[in-house]
Protein backbone atom coordinates (compact mmCIF):
# COMPACT_ATOMS: atom_id res chain seq x y z
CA UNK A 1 -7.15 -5.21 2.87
CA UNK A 2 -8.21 -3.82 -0.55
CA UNK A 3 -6.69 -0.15 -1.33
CA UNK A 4 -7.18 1.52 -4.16
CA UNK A 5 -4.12 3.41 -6.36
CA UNK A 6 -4.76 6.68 -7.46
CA UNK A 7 -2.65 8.46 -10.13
CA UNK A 8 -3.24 12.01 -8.70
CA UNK A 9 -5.29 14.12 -6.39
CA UNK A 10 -4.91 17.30 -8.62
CA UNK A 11 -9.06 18.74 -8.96
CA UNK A 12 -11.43 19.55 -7.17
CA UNK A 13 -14.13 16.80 -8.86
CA UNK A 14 -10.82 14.39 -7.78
CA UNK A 15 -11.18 15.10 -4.38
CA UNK A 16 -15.13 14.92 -4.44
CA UNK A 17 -14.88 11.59 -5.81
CA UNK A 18 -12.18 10.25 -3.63
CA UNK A 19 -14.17 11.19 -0.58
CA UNK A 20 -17.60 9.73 -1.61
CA UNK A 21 -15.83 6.40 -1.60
CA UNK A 22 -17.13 4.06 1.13
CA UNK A 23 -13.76 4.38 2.54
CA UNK A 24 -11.88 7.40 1.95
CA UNK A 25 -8.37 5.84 2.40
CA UNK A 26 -6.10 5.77 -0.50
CA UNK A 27 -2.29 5.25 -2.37
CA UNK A 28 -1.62 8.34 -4.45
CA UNK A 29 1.26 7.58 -7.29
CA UNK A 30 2.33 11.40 -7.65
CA UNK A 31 3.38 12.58 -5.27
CA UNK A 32 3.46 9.52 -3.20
CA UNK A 33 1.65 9.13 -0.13
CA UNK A 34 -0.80 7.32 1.38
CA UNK A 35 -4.16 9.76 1.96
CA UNK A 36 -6.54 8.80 4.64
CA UNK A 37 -9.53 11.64 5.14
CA UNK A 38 -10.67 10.94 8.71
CA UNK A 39 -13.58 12.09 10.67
CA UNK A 40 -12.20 15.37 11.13
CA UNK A 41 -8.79 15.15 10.04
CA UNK A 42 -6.96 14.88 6.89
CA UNK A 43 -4.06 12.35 7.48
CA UNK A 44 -1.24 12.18 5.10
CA UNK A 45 1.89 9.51 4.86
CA UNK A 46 4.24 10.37 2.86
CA UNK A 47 7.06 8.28 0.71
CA UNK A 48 10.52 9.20 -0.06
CA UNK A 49 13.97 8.05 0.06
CA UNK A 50 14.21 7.55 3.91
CA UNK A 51 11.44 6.60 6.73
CA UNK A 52 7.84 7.40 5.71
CA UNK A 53 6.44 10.55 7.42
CA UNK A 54 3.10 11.80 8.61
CA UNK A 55 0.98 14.70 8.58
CA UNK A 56 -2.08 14.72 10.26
CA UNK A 57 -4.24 18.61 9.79
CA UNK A 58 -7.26 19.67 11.02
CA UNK A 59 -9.74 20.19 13.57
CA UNK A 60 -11.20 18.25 16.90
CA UNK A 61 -15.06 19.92 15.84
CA UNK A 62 -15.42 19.84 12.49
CA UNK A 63 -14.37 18.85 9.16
CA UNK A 64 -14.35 22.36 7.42
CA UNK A 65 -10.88 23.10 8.17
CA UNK A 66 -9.19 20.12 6.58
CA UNK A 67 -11.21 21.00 3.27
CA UNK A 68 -10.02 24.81 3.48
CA UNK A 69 -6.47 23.63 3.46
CA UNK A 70 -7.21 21.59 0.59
CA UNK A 71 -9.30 24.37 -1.38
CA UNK A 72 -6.36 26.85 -0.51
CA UNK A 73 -4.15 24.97 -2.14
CA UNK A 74 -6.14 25.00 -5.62
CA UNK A 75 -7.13 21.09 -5.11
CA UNK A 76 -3.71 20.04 -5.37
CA UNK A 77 -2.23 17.16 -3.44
CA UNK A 78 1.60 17.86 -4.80
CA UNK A 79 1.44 22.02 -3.85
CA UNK A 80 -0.28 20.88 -0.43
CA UNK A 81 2.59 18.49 0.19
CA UNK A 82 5.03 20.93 -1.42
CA UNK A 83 3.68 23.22 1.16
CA UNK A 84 4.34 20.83 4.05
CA UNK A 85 7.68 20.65 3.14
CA UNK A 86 8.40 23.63 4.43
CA UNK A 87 7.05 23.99 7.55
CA UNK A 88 8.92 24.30 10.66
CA UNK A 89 7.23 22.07 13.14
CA UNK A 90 9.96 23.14 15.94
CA UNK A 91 8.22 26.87 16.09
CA UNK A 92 4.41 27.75 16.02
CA UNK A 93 3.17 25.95 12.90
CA UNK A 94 -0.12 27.22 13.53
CA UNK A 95 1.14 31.03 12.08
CA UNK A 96 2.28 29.40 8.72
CA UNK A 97 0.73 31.04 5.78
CA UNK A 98 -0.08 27.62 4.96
CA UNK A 99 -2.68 26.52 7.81
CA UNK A 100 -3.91 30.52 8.03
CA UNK A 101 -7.12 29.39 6.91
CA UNK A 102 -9.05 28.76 10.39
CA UNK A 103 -8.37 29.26 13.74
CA UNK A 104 -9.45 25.33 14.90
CA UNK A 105 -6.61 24.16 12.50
CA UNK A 106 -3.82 22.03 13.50
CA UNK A 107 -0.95 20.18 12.54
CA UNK A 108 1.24 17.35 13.59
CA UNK A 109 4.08 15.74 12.20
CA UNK A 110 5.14 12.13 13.15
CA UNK A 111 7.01 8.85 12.52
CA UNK A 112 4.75 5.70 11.87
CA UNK A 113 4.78 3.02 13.33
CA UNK A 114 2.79 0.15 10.78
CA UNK A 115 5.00 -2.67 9.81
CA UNK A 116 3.09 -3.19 6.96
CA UNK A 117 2.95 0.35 5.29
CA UNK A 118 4.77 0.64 1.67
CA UNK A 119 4.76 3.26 -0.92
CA UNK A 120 2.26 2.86 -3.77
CA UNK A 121 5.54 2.03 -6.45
CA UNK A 122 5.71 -1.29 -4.24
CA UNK A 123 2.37 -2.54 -5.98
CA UNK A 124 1.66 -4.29 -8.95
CA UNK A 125 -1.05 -6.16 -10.85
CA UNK A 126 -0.59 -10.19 -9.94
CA UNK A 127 -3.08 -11.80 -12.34
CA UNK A 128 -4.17 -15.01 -12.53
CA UNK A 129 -1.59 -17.92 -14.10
CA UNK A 130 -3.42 -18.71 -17.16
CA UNK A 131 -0.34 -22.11 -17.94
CA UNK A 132 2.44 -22.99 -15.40
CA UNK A 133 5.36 -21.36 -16.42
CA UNK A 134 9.05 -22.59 -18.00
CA UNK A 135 10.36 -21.04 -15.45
CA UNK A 136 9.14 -19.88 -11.42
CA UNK A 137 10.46 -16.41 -11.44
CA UNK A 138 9.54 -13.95 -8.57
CA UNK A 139 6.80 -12.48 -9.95
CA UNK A 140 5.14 -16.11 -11.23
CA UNK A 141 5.11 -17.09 -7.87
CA UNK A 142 3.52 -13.91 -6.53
CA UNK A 143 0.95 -14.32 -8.61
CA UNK A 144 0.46 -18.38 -8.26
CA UNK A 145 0.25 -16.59 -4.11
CA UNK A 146 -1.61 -13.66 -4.78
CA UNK A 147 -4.77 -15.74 -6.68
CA UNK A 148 -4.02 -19.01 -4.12
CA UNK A 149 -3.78 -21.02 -6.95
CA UNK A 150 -2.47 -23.68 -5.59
CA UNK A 151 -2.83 -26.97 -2.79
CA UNK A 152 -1.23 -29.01 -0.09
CA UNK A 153 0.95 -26.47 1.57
CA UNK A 154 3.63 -28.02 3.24
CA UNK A 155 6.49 -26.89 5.90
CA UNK A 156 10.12 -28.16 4.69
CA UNK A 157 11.42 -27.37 7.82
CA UNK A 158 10.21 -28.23 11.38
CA UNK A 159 9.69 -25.22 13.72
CA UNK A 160 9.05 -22.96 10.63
CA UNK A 161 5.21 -21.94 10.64
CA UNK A 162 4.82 -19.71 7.06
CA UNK A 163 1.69 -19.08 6.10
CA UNK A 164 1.28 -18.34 2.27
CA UNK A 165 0.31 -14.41 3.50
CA UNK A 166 3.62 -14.26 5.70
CA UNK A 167 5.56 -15.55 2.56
CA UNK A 168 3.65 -13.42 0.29
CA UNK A 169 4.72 -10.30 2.12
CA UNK A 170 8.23 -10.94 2.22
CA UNK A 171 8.17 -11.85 -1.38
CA UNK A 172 7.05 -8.63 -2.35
CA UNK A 173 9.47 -6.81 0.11
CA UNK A 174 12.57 -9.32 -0.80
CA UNK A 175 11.90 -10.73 -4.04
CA UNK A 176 15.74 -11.52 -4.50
CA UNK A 177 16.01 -13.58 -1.21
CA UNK A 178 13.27 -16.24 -3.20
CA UNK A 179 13.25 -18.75 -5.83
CA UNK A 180 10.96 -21.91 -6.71
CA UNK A 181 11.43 -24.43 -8.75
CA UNK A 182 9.64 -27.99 -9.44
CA UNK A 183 10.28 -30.96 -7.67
CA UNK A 184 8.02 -33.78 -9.29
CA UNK A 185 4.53 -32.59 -9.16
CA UNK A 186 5.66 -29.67 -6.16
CA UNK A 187 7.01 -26.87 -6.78
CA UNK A 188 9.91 -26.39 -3.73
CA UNK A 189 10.18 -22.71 -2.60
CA UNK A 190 13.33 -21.27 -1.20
CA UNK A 191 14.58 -18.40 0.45
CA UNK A 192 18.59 -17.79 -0.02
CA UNK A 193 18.73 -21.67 -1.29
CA UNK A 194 17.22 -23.06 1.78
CA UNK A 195 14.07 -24.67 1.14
CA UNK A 196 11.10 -23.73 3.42
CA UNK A 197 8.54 -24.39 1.66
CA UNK A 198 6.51 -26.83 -0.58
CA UNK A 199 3.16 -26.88 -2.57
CA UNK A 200 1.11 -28.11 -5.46
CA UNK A 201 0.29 -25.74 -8.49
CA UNK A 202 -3.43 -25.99 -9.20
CA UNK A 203 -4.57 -23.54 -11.48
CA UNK A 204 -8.37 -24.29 -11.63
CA UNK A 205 -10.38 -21.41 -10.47
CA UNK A 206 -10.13 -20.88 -7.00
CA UNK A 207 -13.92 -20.02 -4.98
CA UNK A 208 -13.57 -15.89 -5.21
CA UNK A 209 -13.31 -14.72 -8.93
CA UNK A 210 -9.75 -13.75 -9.49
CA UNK A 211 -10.02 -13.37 -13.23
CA UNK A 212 -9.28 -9.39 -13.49
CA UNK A 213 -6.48 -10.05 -10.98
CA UNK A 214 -6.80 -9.01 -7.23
CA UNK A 215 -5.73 -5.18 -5.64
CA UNK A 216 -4.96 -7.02 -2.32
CA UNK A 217 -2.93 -5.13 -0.14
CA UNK A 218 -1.01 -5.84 3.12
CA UNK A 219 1.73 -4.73 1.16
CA UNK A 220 0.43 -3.11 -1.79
CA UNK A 221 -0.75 -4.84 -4.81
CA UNK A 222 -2.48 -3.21 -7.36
């Protein structure tokens, strides 16, 4: 899944913009969150030191509420969130200053659940290898992973299905648990010195164009 990083949602021609996309689902770097504008609702994850949290404000009937909330709060994502921050979702949440801007408005706060969901600091941009490296450090081999540039995937260990996605993933989540390093015209890829997997470097263009680098994200690149 492609999703875009944003720097900020701080203006109203910001907002406009991010909600003309075909998708309006996004990473915002400051503060950090993850902003999805549904049909009706506006959704917000966000990031901090401990378990992601999630706001989702609105209405069942129309969309009008969601963009009140965001006009009250001068078309700024960090005093909307700042604002969240201090509601009390064990009262009536409903009579908060905050939300006083319809009637149909409402507010929920919960824990999610995706396995996959990271913080937009996570990502990175994994360009193409242009030479194979001196050395297979972590983020080498993301990027030989990220722009497949490489053949023969092999299993070093029976009963251990990886897929170069599956690997990918953990890479980015547990870089330090991974190394790679050659092994006659295969590179041999570890994780805490036992070695899972093996491939062949091939650095000729793979079918998609990968030459600006890809923003793939099941966990965040950018």
């Amino acid at each position: 899944m492609i999703i875009r990083v944003l720097p900020h949602l701080e203006s109203r021609a910001e907002w406009i913009a991010f909600c003309r996309r075909e998708a309006p689902y996004c990473l915002v770097d400051t503060p950090a969150c993850l902003v999805d504008f549904q049909t009706h609702f506006l959704q917000l994850t966000l990031f901090g030191e401990g378990a992601p949290v999630r706001y989702t404000l609105g209405s069942r009937r129309a969309i009008d509420p969601a963009w009140q909330l965001i006009k009250r709060c001068n078309w700024s994502l960090s005093t909307l969130v700042a604002g969240l921050d201090t509601l009390d979702f064990g009262g009536n949440v409903r009579d908060n200053d905050l939300l006083g801007v319809h009637t149909d408005m409402s507010a929920r706060r919960s824990t999610p659940r995706d396995p996959h969901l990271h913080a937009p600091g996570c990502s990175e941009v994994l360009t193409p290898l242009r030479r194979l490296p001196a050395y297979w450090d972590s983020r080498n081999l993301k990027r030989l992973l990220a722009n497949q540039q490489y053949r023969d995937w092999r299993s070093e260990q029976e009963g251990i299905n990886l897929t170069p996605a599956a690997l990918l993933l953990d890479l980015l989540a547990h870089a330090e648990d991974w190394s790679a390093s050659p092994s006659g015209p295969r590179l041999l890829i570890s994780c805490r010195r036992q070695p899972l997997i093996s491939l062949i470097p091939d650095l000729s263009p793979p079918s998609r164009s990968v030459d600006q680098g890809q923003p793939l994200l099941a966990a965040p690149l950018r």
